[in-house]
Each structure stands twice: as structure tokens, then as C-alpha cells.
N, C-alpha and C. Protein backbone atom coordinates (compact mmCIF):
# COMPACT_ATOMS: atom_id res chain seq x y z
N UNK A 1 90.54 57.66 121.47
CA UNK A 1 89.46 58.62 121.37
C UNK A 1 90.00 59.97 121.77
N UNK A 2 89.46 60.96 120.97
CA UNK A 2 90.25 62.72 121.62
C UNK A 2 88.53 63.20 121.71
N UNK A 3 88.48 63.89 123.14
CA UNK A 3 87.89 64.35 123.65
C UNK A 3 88.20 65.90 123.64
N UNK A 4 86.84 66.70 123.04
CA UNK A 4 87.56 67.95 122.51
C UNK A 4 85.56 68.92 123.86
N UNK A 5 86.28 69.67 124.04
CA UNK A 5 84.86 70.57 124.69
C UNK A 5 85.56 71.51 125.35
N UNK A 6 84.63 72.65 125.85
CA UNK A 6 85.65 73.44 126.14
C UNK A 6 86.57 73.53 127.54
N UNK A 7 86.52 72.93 127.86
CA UNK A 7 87.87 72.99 129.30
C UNK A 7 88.76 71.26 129.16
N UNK A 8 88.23 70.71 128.14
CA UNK A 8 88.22 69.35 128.11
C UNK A 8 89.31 69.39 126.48
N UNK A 9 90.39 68.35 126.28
CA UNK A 9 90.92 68.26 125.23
C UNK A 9 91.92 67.03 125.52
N UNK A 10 91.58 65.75 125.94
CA UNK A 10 92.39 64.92 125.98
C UNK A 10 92.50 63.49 125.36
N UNK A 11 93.38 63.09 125.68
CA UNK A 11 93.52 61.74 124.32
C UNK A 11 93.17 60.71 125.90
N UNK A 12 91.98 59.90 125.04
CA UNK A 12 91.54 58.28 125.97
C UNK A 12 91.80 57.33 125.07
N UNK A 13 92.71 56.34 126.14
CA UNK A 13 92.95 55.30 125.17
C UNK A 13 92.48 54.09 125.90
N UNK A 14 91.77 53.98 126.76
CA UNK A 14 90.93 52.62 127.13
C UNK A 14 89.67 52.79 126.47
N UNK A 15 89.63 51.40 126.08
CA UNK A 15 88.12 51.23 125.71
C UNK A 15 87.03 51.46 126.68
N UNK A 16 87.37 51.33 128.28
CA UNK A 16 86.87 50.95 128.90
C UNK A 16 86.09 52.17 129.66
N UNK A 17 87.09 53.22 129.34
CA UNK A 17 87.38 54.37 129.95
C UNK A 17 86.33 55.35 128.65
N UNK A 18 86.56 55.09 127.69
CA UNK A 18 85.72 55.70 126.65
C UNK A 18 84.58 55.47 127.01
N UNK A 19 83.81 53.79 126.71
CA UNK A 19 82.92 53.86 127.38
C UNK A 19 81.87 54.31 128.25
N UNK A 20 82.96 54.55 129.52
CA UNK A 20 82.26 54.77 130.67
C UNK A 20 81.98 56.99 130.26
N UNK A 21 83.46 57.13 129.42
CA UNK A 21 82.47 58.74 129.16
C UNK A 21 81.20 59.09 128.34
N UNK A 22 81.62 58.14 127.33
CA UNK A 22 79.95 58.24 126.35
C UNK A 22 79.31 57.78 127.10
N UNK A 23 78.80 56.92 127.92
CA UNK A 23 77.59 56.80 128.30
C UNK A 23 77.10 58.27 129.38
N UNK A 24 78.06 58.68 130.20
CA UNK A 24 77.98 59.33 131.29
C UNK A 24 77.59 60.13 130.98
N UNK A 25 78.10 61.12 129.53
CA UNK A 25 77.84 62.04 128.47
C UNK A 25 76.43 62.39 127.90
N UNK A 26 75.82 61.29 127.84
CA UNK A 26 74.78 60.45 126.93
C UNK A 26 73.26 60.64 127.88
N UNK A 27 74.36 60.28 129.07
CA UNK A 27 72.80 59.49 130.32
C UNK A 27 72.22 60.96 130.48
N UNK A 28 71.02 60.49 130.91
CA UNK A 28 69.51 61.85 131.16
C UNK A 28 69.67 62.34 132.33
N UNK A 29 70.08 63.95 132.45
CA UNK A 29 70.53 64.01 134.48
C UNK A 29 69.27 64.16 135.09
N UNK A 30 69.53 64.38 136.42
CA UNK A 30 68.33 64.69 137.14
C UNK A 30 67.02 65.62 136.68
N UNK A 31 67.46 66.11 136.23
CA UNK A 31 66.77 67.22 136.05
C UNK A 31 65.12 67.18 134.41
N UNK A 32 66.36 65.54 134.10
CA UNK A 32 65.51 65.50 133.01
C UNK A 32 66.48 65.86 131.47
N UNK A 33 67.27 66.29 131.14
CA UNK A 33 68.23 66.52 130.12
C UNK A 33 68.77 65.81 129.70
N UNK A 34 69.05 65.46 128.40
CA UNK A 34 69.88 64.79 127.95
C UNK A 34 70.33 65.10 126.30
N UNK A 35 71.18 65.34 126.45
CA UNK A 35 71.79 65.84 125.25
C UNK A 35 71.79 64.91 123.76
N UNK A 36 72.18 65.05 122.88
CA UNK A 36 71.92 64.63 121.85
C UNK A 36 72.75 64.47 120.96
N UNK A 37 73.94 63.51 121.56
CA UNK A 37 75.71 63.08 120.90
C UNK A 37 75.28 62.36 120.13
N UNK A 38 76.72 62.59 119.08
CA UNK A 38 77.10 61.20 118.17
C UNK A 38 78.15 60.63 118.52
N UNK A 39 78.95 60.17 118.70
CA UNK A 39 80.19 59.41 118.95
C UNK A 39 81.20 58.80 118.13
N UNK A 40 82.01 59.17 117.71
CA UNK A 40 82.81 58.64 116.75
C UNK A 40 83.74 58.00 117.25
N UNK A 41 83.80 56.81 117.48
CA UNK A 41 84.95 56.15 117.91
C UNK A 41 85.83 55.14 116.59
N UNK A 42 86.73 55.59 116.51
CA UNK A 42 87.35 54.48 115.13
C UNK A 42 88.96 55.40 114.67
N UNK A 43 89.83 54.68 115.06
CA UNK A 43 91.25 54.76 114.92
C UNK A 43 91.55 55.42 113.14
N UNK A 44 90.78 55.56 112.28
CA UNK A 44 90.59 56.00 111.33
C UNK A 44 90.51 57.75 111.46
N UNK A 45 89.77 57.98 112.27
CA UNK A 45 89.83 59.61 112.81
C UNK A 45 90.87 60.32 113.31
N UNK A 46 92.00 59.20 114.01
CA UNK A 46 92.68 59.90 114.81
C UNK A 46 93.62 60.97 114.59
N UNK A 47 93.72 62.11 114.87
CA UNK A 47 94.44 63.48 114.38
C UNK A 47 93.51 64.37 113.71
N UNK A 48 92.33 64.14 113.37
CA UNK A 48 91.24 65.08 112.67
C UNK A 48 91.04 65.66 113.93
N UNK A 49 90.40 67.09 113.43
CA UNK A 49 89.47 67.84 114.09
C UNK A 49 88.39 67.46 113.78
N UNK A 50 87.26 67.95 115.46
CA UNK A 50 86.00 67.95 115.36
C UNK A 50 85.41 68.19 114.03
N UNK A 51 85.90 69.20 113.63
CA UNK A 51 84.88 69.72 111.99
C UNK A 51 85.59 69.31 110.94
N UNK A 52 86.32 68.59 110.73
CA UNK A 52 87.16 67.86 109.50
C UNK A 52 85.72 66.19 110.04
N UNK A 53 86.67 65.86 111.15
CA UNK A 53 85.25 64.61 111.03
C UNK A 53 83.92 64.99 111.11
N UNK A 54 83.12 65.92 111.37
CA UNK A 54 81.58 66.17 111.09
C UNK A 54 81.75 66.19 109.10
N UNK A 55 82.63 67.25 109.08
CA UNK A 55 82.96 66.95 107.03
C UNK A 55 82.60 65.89 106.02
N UNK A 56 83.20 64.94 106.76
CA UNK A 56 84.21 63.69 106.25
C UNK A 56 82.38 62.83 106.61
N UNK A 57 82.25 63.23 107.31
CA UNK A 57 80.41 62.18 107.70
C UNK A 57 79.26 62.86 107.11
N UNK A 58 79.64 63.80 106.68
CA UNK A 58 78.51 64.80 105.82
C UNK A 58 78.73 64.60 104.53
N UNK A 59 79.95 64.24 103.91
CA UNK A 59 80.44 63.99 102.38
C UNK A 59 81.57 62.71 102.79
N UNK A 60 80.87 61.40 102.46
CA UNK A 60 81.85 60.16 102.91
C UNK A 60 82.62 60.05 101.86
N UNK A 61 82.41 60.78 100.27
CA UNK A 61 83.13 60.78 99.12
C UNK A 61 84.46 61.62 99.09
N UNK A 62 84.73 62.57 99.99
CA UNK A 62 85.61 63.69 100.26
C UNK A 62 87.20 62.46 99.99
């Protein structure tokens, strides 16, 4: 998984470890917020950019 945001840009390679960021990512904070991800996890992506894969899921024919 490559984790791209802005102070953030690193390669996760546990499943376990992915996991535990999408959910953490995902979960509603105190305050009441919760953001509104998609998650692409699949070894098929790997080396794309963020906006090559939003592309590639907007036109699966590309």
C-alpha cells in the first residue's frame, strides 16, 4: 500500500499494518468527524499515482 497526504508518503507492506491505518483513517473522532475515504488496496496499483488510480476507477476501459 503507498500512502500519499501531505507530510505522509510511505510504502506499507503489512496487511496488518494497512489495516490498522484505514480503519484509524476511517474511524469518527471525538468531535464527531469522519471523513469520507475510498481505499484502494490491490498490488495491481502499485507505482501509480493518486490521480492515475482515481483515472483508471473513473474509466476502467483506459
Amino acid at each position: 500500500m503507498l500512502v500519499h497526504g501531505r507530510n505522509l508518503n510511505r510504502r506499507i507492506s503489512t496487511t496488518v499494518t494497512c489495516q490498522v491505518i484505514c480503519a484509524a483513517s476511517a474511524a469518527q473522532n471525538p468531535a464527531g468527524f469522519q471523513a469520507s475515504l475510498a481505499f484502494v488496496i490491490d498490488p495491481a496499483f502499485a507505482g501509480l499515482s493518486p490521480e492515475e488510480v482515481a483515472a483508471l476507477l473513473r474509466d476502467p476501459g483506459r
